[in-house]
PDB file of N, CA and C in Angstrom:
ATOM      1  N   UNK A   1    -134.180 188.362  40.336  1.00  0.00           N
ATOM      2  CA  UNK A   1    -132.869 188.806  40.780  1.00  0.00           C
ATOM      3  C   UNK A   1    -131.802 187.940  40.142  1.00  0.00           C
ATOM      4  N   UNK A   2    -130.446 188.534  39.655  1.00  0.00           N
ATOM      5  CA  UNK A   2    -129.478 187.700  39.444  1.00  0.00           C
ATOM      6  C   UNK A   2    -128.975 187.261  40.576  1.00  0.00           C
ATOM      7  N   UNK A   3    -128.827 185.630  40.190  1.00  0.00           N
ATOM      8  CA  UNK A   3    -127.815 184.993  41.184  1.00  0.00           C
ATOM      9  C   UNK A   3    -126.691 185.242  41.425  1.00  0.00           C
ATOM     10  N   UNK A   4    -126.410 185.839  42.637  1.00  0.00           N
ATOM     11  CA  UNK A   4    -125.253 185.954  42.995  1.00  0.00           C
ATOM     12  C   UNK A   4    -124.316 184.701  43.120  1.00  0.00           C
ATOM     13  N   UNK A   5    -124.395 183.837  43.002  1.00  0.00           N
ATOM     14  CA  UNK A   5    -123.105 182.643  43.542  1.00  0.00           C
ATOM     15  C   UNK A   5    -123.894 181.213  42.704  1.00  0.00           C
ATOM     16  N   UNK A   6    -123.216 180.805  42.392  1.00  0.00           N
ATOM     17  CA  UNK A   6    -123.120 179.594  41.241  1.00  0.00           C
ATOM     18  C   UNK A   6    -123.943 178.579  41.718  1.00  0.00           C
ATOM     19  N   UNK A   7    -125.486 178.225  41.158  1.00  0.00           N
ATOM     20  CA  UNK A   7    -126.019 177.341  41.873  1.00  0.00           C
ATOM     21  C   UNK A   7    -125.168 175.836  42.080  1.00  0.00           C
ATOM     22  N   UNK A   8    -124.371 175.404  41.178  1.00  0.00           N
ATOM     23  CA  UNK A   8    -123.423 173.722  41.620  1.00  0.00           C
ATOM     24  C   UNK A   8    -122.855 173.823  42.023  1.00  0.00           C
ATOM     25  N   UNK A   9    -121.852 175.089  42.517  1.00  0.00           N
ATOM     26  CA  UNK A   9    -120.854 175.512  42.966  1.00  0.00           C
ATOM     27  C   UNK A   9    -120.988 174.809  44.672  1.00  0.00           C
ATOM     28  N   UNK A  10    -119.851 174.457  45.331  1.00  0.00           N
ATOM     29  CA  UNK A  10    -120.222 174.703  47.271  1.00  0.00           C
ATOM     30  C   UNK A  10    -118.740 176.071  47.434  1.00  0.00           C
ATOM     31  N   UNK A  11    -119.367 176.332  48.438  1.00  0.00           N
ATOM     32  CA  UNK A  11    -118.394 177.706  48.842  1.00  0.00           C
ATOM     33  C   UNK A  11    -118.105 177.286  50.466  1.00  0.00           C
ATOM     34  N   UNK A  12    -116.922 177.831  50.254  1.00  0.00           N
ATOM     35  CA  UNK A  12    -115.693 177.426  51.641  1.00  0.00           C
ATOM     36  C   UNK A  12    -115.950 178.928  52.264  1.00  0.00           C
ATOM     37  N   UNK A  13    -115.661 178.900  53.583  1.00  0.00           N
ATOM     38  CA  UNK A  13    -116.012 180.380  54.465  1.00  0.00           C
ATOM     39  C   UNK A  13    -114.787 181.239  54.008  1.00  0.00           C
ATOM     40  N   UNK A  14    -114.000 180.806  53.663  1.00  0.00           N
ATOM     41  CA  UNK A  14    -112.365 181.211  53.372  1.00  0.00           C
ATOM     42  C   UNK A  14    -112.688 182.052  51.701  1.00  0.00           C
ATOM     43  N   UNK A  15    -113.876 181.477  50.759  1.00  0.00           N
ATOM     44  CA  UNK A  15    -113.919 181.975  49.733  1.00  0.00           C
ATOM     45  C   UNK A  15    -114.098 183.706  49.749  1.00  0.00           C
ATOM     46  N   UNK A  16    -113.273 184.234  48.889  1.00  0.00           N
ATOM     47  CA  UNK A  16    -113.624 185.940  48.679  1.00  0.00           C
ATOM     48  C   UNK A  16    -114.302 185.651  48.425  1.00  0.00           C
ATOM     49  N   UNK A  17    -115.660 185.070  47.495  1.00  0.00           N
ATOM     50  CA  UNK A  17    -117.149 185.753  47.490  1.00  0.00           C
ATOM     51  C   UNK A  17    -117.853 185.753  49.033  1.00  0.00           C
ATOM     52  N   UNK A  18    -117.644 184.690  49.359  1.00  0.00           N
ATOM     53  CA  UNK A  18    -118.239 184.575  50.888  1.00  0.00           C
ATOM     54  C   UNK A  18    -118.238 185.359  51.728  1.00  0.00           C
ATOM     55  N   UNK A  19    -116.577 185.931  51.749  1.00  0.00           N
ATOM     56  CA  UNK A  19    -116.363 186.880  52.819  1.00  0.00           C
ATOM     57  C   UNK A  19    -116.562 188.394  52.312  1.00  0.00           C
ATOM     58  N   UNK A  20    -117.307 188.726  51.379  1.00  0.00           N
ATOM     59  CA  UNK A  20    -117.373 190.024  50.813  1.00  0.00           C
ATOM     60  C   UNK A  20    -118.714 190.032  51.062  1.00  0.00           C
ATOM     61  N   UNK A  21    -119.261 189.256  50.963  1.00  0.00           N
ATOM     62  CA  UNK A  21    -121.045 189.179  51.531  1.00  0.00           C
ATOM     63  C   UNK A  21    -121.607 188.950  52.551  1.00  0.00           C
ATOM     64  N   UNK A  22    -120.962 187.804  52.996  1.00  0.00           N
ATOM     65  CA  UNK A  22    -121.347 187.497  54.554  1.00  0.00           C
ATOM     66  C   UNK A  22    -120.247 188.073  55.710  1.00  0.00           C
ATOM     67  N   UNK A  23    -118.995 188.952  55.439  1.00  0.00           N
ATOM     68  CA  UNK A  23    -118.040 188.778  56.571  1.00  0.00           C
ATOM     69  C   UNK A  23    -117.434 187.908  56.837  1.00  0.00           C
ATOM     70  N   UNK A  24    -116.358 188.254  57.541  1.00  0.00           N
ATOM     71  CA  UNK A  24    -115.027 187.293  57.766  1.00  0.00           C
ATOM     72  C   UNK A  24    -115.476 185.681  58.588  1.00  0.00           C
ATOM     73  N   UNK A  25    -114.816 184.828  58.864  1.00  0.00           N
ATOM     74  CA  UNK A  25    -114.963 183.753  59.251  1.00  0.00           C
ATOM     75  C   UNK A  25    -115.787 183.945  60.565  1.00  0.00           C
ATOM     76  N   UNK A  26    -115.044 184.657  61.110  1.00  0.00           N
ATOM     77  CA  UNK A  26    -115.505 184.553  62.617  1.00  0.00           C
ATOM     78  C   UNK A  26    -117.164 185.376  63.032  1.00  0.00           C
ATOM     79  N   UNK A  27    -117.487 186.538  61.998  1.00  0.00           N
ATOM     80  CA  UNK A  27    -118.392 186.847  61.702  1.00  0.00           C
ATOM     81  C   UNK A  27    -119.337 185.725  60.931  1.00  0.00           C
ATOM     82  N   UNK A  28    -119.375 185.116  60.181  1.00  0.00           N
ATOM     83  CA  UNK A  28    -119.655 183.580  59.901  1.00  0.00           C
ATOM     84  C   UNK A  28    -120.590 183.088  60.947  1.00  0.00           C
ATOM     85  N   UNK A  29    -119.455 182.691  61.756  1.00  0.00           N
ATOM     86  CA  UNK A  29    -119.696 181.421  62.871  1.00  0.00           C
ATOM     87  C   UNK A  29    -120.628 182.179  63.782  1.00  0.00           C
ATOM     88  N   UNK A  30    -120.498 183.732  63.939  1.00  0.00           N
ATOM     89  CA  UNK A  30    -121.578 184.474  64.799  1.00  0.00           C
ATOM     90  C   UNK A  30    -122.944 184.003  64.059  1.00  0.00           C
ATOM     91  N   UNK A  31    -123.142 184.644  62.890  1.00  0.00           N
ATOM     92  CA  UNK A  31    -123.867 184.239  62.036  1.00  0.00           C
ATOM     93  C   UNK A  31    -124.400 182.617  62.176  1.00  0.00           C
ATOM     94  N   UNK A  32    -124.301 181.856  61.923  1.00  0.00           N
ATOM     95  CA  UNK A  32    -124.166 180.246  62.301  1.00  0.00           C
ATOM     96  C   UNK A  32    -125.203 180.017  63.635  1.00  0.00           C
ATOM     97  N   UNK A  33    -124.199 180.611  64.927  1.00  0.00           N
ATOM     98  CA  UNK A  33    -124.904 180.446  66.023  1.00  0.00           C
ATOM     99  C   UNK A  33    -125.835 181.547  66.494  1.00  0.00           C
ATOM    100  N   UNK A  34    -126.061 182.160  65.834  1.00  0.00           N
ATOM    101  CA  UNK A  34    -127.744 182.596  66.160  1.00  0.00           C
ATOM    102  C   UNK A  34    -128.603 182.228  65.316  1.00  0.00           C
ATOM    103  N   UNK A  35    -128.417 181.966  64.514  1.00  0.00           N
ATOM    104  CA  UNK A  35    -129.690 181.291  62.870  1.00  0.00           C
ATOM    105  C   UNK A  35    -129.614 182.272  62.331  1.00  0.00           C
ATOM    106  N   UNK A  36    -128.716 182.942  61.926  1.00  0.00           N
ATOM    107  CA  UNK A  36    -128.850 183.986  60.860  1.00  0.00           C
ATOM    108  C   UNK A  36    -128.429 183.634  59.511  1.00  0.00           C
ATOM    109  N   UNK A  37    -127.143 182.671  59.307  1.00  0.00           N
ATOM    110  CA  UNK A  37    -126.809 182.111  58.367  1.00  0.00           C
ATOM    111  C   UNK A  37    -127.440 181.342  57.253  1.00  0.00           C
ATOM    112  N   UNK A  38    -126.918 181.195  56.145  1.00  0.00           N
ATOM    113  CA  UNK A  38    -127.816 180.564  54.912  1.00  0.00           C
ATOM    114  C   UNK A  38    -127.357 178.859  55.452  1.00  0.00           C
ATOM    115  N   UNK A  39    -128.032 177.972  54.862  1.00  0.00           N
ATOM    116  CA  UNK A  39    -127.877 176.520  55.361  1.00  0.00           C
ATOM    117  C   UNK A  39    -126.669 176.129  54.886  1.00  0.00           C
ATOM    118  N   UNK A  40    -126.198 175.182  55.957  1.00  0.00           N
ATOM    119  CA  UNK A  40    -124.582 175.059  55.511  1.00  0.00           C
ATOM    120  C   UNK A  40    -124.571 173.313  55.846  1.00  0.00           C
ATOM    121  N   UNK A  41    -123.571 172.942  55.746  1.00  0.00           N
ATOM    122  CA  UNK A  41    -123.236 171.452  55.761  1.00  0.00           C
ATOM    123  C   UNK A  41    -121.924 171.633  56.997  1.00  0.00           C
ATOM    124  N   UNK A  42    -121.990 170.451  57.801  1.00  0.00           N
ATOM    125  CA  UNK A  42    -120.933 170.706  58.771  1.00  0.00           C
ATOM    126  C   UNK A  42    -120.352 169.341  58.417  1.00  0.00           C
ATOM    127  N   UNK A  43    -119.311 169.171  58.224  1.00  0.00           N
ATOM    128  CA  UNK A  43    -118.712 167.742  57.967  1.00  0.00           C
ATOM    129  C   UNK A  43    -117.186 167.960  58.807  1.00  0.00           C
ATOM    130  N   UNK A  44    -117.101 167.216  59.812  1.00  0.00           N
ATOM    131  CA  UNK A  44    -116.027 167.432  60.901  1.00  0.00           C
ATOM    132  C   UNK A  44    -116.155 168.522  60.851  1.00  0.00           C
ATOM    133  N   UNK A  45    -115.073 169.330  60.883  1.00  0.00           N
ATOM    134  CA  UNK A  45    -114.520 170.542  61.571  1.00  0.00           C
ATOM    135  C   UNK A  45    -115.021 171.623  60.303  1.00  0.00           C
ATOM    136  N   UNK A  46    -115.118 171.301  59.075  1.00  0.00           N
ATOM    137  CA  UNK A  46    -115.241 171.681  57.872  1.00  0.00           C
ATOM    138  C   UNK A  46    -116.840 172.474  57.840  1.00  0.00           C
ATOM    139  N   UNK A  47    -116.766 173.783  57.240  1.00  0.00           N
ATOM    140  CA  UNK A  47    -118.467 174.198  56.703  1.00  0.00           C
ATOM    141  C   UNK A  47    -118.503 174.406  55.746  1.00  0.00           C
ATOM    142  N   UNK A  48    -119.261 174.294  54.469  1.00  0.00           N
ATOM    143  CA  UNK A  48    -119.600 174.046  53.584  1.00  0.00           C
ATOM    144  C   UNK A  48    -121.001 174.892  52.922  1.00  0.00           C
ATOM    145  N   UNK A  49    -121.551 175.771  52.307  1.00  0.00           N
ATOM    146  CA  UNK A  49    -121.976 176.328  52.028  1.00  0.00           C
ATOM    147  C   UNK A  49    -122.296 175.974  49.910  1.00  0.00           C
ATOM    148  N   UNK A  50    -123.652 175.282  49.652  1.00  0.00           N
ATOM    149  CA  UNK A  50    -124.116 175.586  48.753  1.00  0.00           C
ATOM    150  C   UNK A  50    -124.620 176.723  48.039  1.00  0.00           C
ATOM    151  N   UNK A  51    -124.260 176.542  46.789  1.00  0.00           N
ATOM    152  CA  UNK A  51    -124.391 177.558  46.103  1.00  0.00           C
ATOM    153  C   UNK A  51    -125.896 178.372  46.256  1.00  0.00           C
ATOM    154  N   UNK A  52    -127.065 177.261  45.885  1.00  0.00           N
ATOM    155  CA  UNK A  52    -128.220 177.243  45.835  1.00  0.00           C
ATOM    156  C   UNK A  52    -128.515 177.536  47.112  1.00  0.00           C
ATOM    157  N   UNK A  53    -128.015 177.139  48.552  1.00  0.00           N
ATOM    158  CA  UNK A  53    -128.394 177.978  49.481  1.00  0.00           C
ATOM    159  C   UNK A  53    -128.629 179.672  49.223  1.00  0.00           C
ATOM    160  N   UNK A  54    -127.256 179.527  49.095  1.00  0.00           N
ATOM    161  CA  UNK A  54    -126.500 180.731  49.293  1.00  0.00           C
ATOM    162  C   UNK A  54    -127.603 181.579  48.773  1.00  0.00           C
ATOM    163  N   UNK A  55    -127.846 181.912  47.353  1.00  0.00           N
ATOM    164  CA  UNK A  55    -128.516 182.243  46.675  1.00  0.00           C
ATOM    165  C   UNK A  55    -129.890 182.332  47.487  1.00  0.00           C
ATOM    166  N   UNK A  56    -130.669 181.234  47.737  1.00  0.00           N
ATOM    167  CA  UNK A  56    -131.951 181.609  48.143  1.00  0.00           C
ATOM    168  C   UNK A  56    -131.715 182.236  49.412  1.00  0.00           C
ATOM    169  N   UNK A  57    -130.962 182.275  50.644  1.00  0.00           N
ATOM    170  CA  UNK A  57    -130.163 182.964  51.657  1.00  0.00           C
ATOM    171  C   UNK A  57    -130.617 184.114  51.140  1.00  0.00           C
ATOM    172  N   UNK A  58    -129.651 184.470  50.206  1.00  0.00           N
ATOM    173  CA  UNK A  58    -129.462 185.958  49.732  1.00  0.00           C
ATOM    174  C   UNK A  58    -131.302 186.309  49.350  1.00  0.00           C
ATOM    175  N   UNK A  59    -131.855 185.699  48.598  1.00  0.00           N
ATOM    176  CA  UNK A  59    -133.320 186.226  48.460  1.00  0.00           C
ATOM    177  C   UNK A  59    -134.191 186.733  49.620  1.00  0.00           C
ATOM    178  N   UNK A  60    -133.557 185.601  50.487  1.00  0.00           N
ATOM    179  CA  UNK A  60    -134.951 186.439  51.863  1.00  0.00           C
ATOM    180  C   UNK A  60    -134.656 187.889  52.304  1.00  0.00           C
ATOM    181  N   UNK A  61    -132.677 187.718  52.292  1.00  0.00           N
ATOM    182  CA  UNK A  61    -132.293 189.171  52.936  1.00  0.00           C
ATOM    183  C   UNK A  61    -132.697 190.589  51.901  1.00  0.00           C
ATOM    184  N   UNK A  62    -133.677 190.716  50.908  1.00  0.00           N
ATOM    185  CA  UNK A  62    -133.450 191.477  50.036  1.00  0.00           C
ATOM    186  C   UNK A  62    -134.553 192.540  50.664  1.00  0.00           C
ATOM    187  N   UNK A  63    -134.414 193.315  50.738  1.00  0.00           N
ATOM    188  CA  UNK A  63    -134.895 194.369  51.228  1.00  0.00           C
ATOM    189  C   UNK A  63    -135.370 195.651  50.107  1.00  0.00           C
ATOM    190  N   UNK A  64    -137.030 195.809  50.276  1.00  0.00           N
ATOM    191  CA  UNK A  64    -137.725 196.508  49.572  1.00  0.00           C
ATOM    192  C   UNK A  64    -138.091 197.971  49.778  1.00  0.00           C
ATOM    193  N   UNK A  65    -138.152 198.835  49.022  1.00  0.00           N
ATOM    194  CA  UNK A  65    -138.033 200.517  49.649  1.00  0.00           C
ATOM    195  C   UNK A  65    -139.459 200.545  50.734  1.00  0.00           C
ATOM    196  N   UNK A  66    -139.878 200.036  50.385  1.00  0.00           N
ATOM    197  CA  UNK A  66    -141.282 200.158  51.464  1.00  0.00           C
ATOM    198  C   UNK A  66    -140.982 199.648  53.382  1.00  0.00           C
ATOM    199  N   UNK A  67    -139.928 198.628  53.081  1.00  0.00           N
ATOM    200  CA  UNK A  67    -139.590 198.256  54.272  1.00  0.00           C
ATOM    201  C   UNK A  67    -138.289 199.145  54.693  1.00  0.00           C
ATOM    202  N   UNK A  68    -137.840 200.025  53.885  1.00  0.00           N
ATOM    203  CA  UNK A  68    -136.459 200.321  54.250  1.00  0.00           C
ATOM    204  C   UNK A  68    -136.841 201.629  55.520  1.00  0.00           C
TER     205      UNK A  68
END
């Protein structure tokens, strides 16, 4: 699969790629608190989202015609 999002890159919840894939902030933080989210970094108040998460994130959610 192509990578969607820049493995060195970190991504802010505020980023348009972020919010075009995962939903708005607050959809996010839903995300977050149930474990649905890709691994993030919490530093104070701040979340933080690697690229290389992101990416392998995105691999588990990929969905195959057999499962669809």
């Amino acid at each position: 699969m192509a990578k969607l999002f820049d493995d060195a890159r970190n991504y802010m919840p505020d980023d348009p790629e972020i919010i075009e894939v995962m939903g708005s902030k607050e959809a996010q933080a839903q995300k977050r608190y149930y474990g649905t989210s890709p691994v993030y970094y919490r530093l104070g108040r701040k979340i933080i989202y690697r690229g290389a998460d992101l990416n392998a994130w995105a691999e588990v959610q990929k969905v195959t015609p057999e499962e669809a």
